[in-house]
C-alpha atoms as a PDB file:
ATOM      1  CA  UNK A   1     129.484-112.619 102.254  1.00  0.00           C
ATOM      2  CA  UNK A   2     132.334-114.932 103.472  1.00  0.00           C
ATOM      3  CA  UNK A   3     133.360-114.629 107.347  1.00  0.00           C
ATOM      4  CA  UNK A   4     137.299-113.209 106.152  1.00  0.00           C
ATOM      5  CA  UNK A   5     135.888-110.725 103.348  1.00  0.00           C
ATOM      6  CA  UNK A   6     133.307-109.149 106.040  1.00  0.00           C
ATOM      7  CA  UNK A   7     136.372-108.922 108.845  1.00  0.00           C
ATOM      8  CA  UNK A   8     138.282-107.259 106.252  1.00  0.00           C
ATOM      9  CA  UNK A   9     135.852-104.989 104.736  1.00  0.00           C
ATOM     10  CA  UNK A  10     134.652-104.113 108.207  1.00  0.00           C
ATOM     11  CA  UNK A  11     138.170-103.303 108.902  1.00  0.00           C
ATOM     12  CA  UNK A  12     137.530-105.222 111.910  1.00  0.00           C
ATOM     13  CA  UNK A  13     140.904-107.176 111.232  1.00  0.00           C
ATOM     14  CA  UNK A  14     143.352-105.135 108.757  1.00  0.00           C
ATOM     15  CA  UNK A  15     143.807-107.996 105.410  1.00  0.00           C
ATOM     16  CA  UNK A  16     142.053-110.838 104.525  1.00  0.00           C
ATOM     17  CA  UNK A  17     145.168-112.932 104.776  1.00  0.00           C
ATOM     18  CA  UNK A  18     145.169-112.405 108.594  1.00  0.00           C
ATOM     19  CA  UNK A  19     141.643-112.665 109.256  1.00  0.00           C
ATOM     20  CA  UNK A  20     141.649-116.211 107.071  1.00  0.00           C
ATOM     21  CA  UNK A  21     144.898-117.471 109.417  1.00  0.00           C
ATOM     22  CA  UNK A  22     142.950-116.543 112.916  1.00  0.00           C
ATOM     23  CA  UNK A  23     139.671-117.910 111.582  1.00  0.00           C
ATOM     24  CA  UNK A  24     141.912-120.950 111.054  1.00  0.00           C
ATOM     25  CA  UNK A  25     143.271-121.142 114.228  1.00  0.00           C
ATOM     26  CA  UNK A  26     139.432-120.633 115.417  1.00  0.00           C
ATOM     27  CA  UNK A  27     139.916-117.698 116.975  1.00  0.00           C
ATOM     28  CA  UNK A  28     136.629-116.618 115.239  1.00  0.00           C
ATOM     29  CA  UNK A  29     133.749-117.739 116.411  1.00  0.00           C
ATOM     30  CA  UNK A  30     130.295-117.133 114.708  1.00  0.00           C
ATOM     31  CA  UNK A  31     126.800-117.680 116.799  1.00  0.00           C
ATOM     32  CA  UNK A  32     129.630-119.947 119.613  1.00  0.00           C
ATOM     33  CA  UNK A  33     130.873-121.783 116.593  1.00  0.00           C
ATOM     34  CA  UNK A  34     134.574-121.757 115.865  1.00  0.00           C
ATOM     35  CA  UNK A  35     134.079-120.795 112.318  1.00  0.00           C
ATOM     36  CA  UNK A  36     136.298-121.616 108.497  1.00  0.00           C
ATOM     37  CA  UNK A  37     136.952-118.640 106.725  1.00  0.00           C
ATOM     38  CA  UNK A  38     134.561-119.005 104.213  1.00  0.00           C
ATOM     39  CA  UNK A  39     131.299-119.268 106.493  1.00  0.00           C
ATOM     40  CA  UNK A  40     128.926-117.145 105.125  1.00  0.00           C
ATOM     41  CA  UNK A  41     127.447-114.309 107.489  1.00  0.00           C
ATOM     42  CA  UNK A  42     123.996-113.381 107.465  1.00  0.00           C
ATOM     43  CA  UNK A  43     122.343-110.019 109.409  1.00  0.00           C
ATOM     44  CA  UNK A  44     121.959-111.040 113.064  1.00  0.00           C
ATOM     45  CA  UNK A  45     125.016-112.966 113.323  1.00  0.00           C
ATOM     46  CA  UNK A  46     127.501-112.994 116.114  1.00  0.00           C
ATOM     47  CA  UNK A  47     131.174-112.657 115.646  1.00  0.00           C
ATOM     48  CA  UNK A  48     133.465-113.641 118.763  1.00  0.00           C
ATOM     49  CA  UNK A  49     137.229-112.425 117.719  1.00  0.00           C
ATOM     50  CA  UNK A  50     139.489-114.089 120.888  1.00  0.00           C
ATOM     51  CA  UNK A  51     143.083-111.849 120.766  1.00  0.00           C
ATOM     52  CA  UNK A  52     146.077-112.423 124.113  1.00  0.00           C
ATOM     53  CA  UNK A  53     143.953-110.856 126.669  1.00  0.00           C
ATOM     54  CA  UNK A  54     140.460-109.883 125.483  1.00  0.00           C
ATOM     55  CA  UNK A  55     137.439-110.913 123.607  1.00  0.00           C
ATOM     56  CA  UNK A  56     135.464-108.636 121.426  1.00  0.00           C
ATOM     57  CA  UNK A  57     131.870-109.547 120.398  1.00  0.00           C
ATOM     58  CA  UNK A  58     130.297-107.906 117.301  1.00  0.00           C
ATOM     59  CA  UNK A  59     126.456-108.076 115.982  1.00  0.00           C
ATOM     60  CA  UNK A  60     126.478-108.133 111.932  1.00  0.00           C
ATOM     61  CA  UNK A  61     123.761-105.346 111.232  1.00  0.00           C
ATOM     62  CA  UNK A  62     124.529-105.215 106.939  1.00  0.00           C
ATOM     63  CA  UNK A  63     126.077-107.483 105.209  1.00  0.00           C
ATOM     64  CA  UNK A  64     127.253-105.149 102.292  1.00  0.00           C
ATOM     65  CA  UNK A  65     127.573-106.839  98.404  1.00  0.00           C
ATOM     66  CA  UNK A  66     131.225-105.605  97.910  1.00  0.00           C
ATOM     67  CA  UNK A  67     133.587-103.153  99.550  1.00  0.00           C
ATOM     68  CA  UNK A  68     132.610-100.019 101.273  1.00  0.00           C
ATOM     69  CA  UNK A  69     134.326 -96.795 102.341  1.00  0.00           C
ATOM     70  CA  UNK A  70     136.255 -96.005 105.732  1.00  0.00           C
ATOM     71  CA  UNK A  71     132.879 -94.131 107.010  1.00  0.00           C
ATOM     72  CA  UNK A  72     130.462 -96.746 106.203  1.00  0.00           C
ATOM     73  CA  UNK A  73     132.422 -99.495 107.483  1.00  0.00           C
ATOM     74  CA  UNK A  74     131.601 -98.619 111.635  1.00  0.00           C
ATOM     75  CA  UNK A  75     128.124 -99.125 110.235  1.00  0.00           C
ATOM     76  CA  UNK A  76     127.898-102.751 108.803  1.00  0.00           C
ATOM     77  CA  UNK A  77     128.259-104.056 112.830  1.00  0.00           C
ATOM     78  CA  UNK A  78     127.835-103.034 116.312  1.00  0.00           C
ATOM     79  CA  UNK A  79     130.208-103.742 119.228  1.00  0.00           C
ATOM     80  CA  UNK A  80     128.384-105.872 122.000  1.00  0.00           C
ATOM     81  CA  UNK A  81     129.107-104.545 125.811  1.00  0.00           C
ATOM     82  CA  UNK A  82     130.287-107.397 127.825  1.00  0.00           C
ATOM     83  CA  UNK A  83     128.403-106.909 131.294  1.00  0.00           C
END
């Protein structure tokens, strides 16, 4: 699945249309990589979203076929603890 589809579906970022313009901006990185919008993910992959004043690492634990609903969606990743 393409890096803007899985931040949307994810709900991770809110429309596809914003997570496309901050991947652009490479404020997205995947695995350290500043990554295009349509970098495909794969389970095991490491998404680095940089906003003002934080960073928030995820781990990709399902990379779903096509959308899923509001209670799976906490499912498809897992927020890493920055130590």
């Amino acid at each position: 699945m393409r890096l803007d589809k899985f931040l949307k579906v994810s709900r991770l970022i809110k429309r596809r249309t914003v997570a496309n313009t901050v991947s652009d901006m490479g404020r997205v990185l995947v695995n350290g990589n500043p990554s295009k919008p349509a970098k495909q993910l794969k389970v095991g992959d490491i998404i680095e979203i940089e906003y003002a004043n934080r960073t928030e690492k995820y781990e990709v634990l399902v990379v779903p076929m096509g959308n899923v609903s509001i209670q799976e969606a906490s499912t498809l990743y897992k927020q890493i603890k920055e130590e």
